[in-house]
Protein backbone atom coordinates (compact mmCIF):
# COMPACT_ATOMS: atom_id res chain seq x y z
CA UNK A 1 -97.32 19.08 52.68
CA UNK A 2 -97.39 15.33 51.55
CA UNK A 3 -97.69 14.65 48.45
CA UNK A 4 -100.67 11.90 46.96
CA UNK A 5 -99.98 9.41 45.84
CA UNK A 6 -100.66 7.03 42.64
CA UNK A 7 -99.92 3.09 42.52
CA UNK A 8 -99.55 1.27 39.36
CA UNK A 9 -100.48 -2.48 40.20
CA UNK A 10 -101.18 -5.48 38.01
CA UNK A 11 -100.38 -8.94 37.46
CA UNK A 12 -96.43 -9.80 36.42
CA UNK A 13 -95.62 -8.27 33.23
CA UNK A 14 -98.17 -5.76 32.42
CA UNK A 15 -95.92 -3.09 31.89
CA UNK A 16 -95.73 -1.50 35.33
CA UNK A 17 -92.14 -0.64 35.44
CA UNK A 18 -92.71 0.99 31.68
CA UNK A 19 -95.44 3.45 32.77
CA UNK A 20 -93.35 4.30 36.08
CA UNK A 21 -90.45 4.97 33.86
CA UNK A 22 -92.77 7.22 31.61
CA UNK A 23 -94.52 8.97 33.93
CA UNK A 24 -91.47 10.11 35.56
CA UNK A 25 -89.51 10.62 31.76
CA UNK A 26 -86.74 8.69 33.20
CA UNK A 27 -85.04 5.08 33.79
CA UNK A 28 -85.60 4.58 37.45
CA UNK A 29 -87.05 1.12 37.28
CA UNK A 30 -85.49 -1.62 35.72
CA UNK A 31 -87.84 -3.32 32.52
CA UNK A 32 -87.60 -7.10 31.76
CA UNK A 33 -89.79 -9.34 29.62
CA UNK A 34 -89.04 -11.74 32.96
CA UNK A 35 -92.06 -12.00 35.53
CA UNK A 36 -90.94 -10.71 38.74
CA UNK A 37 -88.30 -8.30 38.84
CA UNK A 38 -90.12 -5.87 40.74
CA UNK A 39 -90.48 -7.13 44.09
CA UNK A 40 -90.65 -4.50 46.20
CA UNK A 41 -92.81 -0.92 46.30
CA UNK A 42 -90.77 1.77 44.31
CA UNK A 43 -91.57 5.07 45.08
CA UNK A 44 -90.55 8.33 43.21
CA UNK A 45 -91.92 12.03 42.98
CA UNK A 46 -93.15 13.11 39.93
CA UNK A 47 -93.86 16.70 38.41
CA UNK A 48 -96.29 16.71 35.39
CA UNK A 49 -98.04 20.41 34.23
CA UNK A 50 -97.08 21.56 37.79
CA UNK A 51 -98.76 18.85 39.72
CA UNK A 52 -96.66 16.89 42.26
CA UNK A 53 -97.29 13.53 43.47
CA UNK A 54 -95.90 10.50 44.53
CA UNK A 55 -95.82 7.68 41.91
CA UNK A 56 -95.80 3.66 43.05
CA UNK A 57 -94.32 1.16 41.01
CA UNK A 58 -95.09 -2.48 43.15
CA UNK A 59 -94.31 -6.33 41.89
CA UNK A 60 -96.56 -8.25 40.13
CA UNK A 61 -99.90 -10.09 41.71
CA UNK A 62 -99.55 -13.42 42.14
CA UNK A 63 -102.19 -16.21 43.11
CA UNK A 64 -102.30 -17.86 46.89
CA UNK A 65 -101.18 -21.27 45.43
CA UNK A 66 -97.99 -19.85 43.33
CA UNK A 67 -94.98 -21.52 43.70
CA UNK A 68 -93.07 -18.04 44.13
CA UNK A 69 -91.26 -18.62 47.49
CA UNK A 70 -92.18 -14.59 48.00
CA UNK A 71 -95.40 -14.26 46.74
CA UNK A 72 -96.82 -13.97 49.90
CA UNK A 73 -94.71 -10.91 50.45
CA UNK A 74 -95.32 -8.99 47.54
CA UNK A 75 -98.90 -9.46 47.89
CA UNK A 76 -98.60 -7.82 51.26
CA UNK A 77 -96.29 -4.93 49.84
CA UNK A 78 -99.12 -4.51 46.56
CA UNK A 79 -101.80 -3.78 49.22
CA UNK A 80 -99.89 -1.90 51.67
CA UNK A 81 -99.28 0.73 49.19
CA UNK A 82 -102.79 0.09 47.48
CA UNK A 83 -104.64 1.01 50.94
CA UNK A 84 -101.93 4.53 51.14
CA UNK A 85 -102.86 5.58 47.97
CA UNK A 86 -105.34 8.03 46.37
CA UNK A 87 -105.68 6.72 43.25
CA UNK A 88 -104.85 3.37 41.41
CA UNK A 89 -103.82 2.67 38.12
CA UNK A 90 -104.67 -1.49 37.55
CA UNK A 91 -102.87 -2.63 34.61
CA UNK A 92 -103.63 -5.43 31.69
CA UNK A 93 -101.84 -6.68 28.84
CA UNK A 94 -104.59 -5.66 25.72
CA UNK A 95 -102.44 -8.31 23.54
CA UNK A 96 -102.85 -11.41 26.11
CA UNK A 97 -106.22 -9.99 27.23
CA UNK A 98 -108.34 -10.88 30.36
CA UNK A 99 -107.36 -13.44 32.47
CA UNK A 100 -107.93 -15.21 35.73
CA UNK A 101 -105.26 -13.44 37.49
CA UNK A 102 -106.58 -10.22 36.12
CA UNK A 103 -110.20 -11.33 37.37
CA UNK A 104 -109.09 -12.42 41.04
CA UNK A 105 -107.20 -9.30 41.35
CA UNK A 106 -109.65 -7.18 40.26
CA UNK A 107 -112.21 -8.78 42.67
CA UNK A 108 -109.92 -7.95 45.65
CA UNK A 109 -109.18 -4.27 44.53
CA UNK A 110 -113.07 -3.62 44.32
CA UNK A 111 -113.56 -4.11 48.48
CA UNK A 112 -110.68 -1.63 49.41
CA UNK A 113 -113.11 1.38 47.63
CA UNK A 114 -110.34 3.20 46.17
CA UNK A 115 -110.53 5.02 43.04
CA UNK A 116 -109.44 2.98 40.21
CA UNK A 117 -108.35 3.81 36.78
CA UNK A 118 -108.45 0.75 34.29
CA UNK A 119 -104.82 1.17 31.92
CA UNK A 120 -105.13 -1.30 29.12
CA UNK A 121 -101.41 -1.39 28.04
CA UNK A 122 -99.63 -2.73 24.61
CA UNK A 123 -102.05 -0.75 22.88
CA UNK A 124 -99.63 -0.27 20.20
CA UNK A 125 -102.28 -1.04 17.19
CA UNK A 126 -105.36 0.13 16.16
CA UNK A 127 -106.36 -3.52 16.11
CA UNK A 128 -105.03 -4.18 19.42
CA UNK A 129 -106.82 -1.09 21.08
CA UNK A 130 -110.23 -2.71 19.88
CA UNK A 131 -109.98 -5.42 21.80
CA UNK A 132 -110.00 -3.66 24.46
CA UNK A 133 -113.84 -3.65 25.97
CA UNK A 134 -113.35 -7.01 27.22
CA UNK A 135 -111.71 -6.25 30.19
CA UNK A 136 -115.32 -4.08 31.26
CA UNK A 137 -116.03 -6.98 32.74
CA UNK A 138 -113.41 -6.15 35.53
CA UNK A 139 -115.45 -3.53 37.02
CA UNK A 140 -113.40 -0.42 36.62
CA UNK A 141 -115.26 0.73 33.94
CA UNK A 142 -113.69 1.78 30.25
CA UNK A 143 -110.10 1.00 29.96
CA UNK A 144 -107.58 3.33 28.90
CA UNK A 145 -106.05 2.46 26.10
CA UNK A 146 -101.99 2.97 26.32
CA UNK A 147 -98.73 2.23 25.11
CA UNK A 148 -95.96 2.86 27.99
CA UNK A 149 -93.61 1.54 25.63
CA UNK A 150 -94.15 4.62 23.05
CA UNK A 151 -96.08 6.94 24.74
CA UNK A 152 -98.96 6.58 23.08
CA UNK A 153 -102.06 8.30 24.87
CA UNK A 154 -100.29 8.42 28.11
CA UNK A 155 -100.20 12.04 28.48
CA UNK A 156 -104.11 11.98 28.03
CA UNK A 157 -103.78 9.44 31.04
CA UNK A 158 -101.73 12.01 32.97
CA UNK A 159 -104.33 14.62 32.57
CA UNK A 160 -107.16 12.55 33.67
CA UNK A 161 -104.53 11.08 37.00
CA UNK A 162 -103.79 14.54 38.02
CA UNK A 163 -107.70 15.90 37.62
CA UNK A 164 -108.55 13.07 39.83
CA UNK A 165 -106.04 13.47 42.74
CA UNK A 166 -106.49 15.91 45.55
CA UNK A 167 -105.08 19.23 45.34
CA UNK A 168 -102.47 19.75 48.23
CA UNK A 169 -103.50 23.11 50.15
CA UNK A 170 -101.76 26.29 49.59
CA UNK A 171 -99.16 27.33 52.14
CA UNK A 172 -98.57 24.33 53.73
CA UNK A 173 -94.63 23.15 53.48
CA UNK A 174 -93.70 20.23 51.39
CA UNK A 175 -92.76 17.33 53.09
CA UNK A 176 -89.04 16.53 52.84
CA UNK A 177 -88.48 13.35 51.28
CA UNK A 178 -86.30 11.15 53.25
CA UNK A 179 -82.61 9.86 51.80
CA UNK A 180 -82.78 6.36 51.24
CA UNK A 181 -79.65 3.73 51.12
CA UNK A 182 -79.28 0.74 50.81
CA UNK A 183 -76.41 -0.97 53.39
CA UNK A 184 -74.61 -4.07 50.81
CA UNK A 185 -72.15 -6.03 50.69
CA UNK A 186 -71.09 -9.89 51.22
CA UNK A 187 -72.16 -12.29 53.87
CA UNK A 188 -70.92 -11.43 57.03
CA UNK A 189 -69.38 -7.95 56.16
CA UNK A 190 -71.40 -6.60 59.45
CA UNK A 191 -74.73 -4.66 57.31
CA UNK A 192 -77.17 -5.72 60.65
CA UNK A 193 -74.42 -4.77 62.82
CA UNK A 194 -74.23 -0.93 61.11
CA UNK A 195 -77.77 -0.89 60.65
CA UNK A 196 -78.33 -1.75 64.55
CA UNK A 197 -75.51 1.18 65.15
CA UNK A 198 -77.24 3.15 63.23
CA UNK A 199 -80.88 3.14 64.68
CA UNK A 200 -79.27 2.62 68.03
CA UNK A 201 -81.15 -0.43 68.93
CA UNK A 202 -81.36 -4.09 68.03
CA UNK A 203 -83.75 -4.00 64.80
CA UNK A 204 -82.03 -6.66 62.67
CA UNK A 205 -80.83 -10.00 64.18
CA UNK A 206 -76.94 -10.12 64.10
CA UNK A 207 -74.99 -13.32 63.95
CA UNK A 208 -71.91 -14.91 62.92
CA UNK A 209 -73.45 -17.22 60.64
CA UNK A 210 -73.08 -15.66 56.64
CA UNK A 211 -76.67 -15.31 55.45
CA UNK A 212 -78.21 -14.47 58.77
CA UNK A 213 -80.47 -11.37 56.51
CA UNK A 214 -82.70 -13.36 53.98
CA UNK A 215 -84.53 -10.58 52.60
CA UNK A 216 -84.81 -6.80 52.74
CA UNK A 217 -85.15 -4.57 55.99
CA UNK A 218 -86.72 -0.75 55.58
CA UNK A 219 -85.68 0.91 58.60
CA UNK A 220 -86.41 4.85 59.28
CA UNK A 221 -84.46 7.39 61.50
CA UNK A 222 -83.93 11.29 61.89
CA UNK A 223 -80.05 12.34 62.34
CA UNK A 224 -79.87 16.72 63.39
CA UNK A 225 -83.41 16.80 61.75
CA UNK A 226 -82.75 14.83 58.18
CA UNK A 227 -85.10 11.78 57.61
CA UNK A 228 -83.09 8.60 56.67
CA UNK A 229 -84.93 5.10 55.55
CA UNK A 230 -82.32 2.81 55.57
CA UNK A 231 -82.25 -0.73 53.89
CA UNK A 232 -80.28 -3.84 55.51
CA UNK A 233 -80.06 -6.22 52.99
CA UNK A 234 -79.37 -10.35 52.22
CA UNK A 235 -75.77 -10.50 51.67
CA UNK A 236 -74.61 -10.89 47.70
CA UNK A 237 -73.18 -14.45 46.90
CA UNK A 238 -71.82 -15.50 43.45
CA UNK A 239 -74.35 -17.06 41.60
CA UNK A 240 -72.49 -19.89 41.47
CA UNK A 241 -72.94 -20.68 45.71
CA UNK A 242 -76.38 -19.41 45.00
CA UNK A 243 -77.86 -22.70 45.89
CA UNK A 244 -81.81 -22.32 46.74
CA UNK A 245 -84.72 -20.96 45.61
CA UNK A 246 -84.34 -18.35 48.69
CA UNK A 247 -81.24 -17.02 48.13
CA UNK A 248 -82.41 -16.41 44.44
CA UNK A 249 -84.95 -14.32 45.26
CA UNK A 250 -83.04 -12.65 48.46
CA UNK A 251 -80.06 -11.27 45.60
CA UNK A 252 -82.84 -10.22 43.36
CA UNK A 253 -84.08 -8.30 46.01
CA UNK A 254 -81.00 -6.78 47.37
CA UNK A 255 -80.92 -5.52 43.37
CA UNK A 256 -84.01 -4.06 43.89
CA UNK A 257 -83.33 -2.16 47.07
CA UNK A 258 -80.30 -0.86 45.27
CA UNK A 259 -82.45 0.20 42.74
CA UNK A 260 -85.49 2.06 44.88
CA UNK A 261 -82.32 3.68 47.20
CA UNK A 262 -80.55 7.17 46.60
CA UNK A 263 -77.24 6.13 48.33
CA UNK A 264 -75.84 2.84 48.52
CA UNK A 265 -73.51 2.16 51.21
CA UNK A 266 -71.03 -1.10 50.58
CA UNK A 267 -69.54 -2.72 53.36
CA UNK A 268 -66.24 -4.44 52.93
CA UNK A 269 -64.19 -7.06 55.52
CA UNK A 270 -60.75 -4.80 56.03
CA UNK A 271 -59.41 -8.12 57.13
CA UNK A 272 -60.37 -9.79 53.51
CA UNK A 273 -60.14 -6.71 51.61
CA UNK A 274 -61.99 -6.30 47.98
CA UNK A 275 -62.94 -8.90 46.53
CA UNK A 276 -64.25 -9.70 42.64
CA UNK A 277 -67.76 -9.80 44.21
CA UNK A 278 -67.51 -6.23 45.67
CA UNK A 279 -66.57 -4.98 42.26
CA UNK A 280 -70.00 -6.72 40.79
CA UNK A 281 -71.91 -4.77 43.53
CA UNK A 282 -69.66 -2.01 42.50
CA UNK A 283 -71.24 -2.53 39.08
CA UNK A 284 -74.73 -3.10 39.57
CA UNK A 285 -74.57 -0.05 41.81
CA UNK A 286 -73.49 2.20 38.92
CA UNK A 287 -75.90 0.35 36.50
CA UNK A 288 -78.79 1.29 38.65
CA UNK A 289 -77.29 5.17 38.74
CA UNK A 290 -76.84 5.09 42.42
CA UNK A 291 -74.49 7.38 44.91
CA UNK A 292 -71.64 4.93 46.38
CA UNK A 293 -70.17 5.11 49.83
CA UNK A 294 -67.35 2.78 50.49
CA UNK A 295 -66.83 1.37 54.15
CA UNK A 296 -63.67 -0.74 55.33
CA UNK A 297 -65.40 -2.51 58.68
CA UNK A 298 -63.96 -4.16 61.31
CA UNK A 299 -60.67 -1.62 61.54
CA UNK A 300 -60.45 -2.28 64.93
CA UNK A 301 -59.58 -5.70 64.75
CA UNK A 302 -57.38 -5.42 61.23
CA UNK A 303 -54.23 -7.38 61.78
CA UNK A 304 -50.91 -5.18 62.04
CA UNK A 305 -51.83 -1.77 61.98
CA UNK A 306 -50.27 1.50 61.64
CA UNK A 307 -50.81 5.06 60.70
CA UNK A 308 -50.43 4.28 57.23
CA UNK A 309 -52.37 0.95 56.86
CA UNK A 310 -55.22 3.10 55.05
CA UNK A 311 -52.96 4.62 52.55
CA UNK A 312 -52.00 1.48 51.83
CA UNK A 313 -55.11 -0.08 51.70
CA UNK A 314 -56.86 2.85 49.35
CA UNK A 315 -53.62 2.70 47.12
CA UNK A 316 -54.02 -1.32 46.39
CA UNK A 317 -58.05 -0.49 45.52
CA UNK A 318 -57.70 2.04 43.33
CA UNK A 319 -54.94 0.29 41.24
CA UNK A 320 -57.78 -2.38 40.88
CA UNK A 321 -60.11 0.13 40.35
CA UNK A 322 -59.45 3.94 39.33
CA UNK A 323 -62.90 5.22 39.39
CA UNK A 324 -62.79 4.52 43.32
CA UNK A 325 -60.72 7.55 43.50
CA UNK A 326 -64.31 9.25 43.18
CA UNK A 327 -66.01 7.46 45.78
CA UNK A 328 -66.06 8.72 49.81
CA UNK A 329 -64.01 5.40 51.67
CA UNK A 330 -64.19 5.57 55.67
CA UNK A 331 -62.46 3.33 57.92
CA UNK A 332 -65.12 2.05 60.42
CA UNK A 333 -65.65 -0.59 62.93
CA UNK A 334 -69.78 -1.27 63.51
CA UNK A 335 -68.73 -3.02 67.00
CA UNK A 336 -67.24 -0.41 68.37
CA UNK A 337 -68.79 2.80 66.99
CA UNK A 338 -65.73 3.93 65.42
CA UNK A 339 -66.55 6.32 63.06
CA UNK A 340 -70.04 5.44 62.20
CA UNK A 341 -71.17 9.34 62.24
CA UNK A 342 -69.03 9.69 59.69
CA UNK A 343 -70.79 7.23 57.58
CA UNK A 344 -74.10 9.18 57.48
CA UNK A 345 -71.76 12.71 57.05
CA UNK A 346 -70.94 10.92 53.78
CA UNK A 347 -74.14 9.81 52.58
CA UNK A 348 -75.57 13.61 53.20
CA UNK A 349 -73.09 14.80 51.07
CA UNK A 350 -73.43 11.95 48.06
CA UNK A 351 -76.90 12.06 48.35
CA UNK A 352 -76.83 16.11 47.68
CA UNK A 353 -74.41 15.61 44.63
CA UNK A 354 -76.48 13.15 43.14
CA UNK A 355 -79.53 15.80 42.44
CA UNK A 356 -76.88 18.81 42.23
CA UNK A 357 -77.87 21.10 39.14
CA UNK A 358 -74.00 22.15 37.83
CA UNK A 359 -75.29 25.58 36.36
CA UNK A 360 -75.21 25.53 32.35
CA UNK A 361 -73.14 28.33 31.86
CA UNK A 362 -70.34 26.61 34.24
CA UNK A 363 -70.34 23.45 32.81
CA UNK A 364 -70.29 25.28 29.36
CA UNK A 365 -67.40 27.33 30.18
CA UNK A 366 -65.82 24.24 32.46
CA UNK A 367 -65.43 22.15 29.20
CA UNK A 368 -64.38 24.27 27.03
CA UNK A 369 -61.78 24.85 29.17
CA UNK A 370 -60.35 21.23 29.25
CA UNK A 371 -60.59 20.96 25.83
CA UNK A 372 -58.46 23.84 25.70
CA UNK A 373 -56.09 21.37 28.53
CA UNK A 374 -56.21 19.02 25.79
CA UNK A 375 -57.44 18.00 23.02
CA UNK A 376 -59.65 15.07 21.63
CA UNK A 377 -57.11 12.55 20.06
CA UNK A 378 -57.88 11.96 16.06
CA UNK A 379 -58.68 8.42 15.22
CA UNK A 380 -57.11 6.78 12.27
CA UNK A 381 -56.62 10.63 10.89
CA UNK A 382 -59.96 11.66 11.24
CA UNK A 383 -60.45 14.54 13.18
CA UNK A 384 -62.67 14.02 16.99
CA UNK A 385 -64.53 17.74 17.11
CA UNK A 386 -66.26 18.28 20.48
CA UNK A 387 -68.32 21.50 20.18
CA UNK A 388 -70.33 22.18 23.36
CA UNK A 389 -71.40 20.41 26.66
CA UNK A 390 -74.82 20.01 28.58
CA UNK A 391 -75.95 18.73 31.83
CA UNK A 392 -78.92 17.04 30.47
CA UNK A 393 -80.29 14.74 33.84
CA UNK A 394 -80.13 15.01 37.82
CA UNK A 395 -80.01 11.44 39.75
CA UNK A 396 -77.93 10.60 38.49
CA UNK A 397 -76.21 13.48 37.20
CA UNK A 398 -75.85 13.04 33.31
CA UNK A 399 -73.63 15.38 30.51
CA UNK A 400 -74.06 15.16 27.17
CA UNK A 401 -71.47 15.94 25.07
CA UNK A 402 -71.76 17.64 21.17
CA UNK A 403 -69.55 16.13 18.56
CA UNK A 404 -70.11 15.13 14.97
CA UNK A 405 -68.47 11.69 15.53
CA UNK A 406 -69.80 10.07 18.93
CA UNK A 407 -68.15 6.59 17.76
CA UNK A 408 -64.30 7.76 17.24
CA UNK A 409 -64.00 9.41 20.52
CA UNK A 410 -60.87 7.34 22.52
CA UNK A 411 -61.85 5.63 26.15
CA UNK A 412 -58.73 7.20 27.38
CA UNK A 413 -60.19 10.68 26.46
CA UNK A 414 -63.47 10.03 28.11
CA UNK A 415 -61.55 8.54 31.62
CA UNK A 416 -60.11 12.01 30.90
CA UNK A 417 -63.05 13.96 30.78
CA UNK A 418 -64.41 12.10 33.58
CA UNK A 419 -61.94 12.93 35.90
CA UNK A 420 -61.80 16.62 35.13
CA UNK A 421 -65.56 16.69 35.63
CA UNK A 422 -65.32 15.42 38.95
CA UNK A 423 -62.58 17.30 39.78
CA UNK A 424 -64.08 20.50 38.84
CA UNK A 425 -67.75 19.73 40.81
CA UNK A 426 -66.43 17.91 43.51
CA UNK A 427 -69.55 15.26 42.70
CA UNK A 428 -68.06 12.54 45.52
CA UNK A 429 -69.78 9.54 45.10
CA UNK A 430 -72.13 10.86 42.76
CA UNK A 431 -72.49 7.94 39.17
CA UNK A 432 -71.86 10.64 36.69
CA UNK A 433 -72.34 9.91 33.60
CA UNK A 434 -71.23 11.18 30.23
CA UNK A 435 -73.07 11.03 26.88
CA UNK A 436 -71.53 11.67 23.47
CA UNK A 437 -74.47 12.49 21.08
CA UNK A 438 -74.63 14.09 17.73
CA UNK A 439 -76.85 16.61 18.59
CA UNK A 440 -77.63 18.35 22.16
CA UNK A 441 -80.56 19.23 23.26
CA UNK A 442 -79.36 21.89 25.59
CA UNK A 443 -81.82 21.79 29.17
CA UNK A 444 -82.38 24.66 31.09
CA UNK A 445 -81.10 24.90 34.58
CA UNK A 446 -84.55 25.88 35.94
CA UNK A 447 -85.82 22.54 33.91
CA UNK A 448 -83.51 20.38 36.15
CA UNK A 449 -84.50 22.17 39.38
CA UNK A 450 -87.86 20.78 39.04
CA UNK A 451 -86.39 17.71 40.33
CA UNK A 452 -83.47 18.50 42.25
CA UNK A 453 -82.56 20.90 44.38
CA UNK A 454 -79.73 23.49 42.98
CA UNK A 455 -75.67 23.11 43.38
CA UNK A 456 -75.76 26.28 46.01
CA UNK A 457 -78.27 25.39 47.86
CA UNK A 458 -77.15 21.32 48.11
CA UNK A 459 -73.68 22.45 49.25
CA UNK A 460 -74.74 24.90 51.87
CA UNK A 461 -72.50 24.09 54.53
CA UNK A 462 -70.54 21.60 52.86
CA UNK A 463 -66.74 21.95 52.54
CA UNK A 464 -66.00 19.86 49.39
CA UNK A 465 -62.21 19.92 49.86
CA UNK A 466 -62.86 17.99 52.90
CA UNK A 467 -64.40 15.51 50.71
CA UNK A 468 -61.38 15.13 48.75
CA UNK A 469 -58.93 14.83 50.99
CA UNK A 470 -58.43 10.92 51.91
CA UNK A 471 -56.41 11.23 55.33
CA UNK A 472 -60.15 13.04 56.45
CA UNK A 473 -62.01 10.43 55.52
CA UNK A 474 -59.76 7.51 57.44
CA UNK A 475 -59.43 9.93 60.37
């Protein structure tokens, strides 16, 4: 059963990102006052009054003559995934009203004869929605007036999206959604040469030179039956050897990919070994909420070798690092073959505890227990009470914690509580994330299902021991 699907589209700075992210009541695309940041087509499934679909967020329109080195390629992503669509929603700014950008779009929308849903965002104020009958003149008829920002109105604009879109038949099986991942890491790690591995034929040009990949490659394969798209991207320089316009544009679009990607797989040089630009990729990956897999390339040629060369090599990174301890790290070399199955083994299983649902009553009964271990610490003789525990979000997985004083509680108790979490749910790879609130709004487990499969069924056939157990993952 596929899905339909809706695309938000509009000129730069609209507010597409905001009604993506509220439409799916979650983060998933990054907002910026900055023109631009969305560059790519961001797709996500969303669930609203039991209707399914498939939700669009694309970059912003830009004019023939801009001076955006990738205008021309967004352009042709906007009306790739304006022509697969079965309904669009064409933003405007009500505060900056009309413009020429809005009128040249709008002119090229109206020949594709698709249906079109005017969303007048920034609707904020009364005054601000009256303003709003100037952009008839668009030709989409009367514009909804919205506020992504607040919410304002937008579930009236749900209603109306899902009475328009066509009603998947009965008895028909859902089409799997594919894992995406994104391949990272610096110049010259070997990304094209994994990807090529991967797909088992030459689909991304490979060469010596660093910066070979300027911009993002969506790739799709099927491994015993699972659907992959995988994404070989521009390597990630400092910004300081960031030196043209292109290789601005190529970083902010290996962001991106991290961003629209489930899993995202970081190459690392054995014979260079981490570097302080790995552990920004490191960070942006967790920033963006994404499942981590950790690959040491080139092990066939790394100099001096011996049985315990990865012990060594994991020991030095997580001394560096602690929370790597968490993360799947395979040996590999992309030349060879050596142990590239292995790579896709591991982003199955990250992948699967990214959207696990932990069960309430376990994680309930889970924390009590290590507060039982041990204690919150007291700050400056004030007492830290922790009273009950939630999981509150799937992709990424997300526990809020109950306790009277969220600003007292020590780092070194939340590192703790980290740990024992992962520990105890064997979520390898997975970005969890912990929350200390005043109040918990305690979420059903069948209210997570809705977007995730659960923990039993994810880890049918998984052994997560294996997963822990280092020497298995060097091999």
């Amino acid at each position: 059963m596929k899905l339909p699907i809706v695309c938000i589209i509009g000129r730069p700075n609209v507010g597409k990102s905001s009604l993506f992210n509220r439409i799916l009541g979650r983060r998933a695309a990054v907002v910026s006052d900055r023109d631009g940041v969305t560059r790519d087509r961001h797709y996500q499934n969303a669930n609203y009054k039991g209707h399914e679909f498939t939700v669009v967020d694309t970059g912003g329109f830009l004019p023939d003559d801009s001076i955006d080195v990738l205008a021309d390629s967004v352009r042709t992503q906007i009306f790739n995934a304006v022509n697969e669509s079965d309904l669009v929603l064409f933003m405007v700014d009500v505060r900056v009203g009309i413009t020429k950008l809005d009128q040249q779009f709008a002119r090229l929308i109206r020949k594709l004869d698709k249906k079109v849903i005017l969303v007048a965002n920034k609707s904020e104020n009364q005054s601000d929605r009256q303003e709003s009958y100037e952009f008839l003149q668009l030709g989409f008829g009367q514009p909804r007036t919205i506020s992504a920002l607040t919410g304002y109105a937008c579930f009236s604009l749900l209603d109306e999206v899902v009475s328009i879109l066509p009603t998947p038949v009965r008895g028909e099986r859902r089409e799997e959604r594919p894992i995406r991942f994104a391949i990272l890491g610096r110049p010259n790690a070997g990304k094209s040469t994994l990807l090529n591995r991967l797909l088992g034929e030459d689909r991304a040009v490979v060469s010596d030179i660093p910066g070979t990949t300027r911009d993002s490659i969506d790739c799709d394969f099927i491994v015993d039956g699972v659907k992959f798209v995988v994404t070989d991207t521009a390597g990630l320089r400092k910004k300081a050897k960031v030196e043209d316009e292109v290789e601005v544009f190529s970083n902010m679009r290996t962001l991106e990919s991290v961003r629209r990607s489930d899993v995202s797989v970081l190459m690392v040089d054995c014979t260079r070994g981490l570097e302080v630009q790995d552990f920004r990729i490191i960070t942006e990956i967790r920033k963006a909420g994404k499942g981590l897999v950790l690959v040491l390339n080139k092990w066939d040629i790394y100099p001096n070798k011996n049985d315990k060369s990865f012990d060594h090599m994991v020991k030095e990174m997580l001394e560096r690092e602690p929370m790597l301890e968490y993360v799947p790290i395979l040996s590999i070399s992309a030349k060879e073959g050596l142990r590239v199955s292995r790579v896709v083994q591991a982003i199955r299983t990250v992948y699967a505890n990214c959207r696990r649902v932990l069960g309430r009553d376990r994680v309930a009964e889970s924390f009590a227990n290590f507060l039982q271990q041990s204690p919150p610490p007291s700050h400056n003789a004030r007492a830290v009470v922790m009273t009950r525990a939630c999981q509150i979000m799937v992709e990424p997985p997300v526990i809020a914690i109950e306790t009277r004083t969220p600003e007292l509680v020590d780092e070194g108790y939340k590192r703790y509580l980290m740990r024992k979490f992962y520990e105890e749910f064997q979520l390898q790879g997975a970005p969890l994330r912990l929350n200390f609130d005043m109040q918990l709004n305690l979420r059903k487990d069948e209210e997570l299902e809705q977007f995730a499969e659960s923990s039993n069924s994810v880890l049918a056939g998984v052994d997560p021991k294996r997963h822990m157990d280092r020497k298995n993952r060097e091999g």
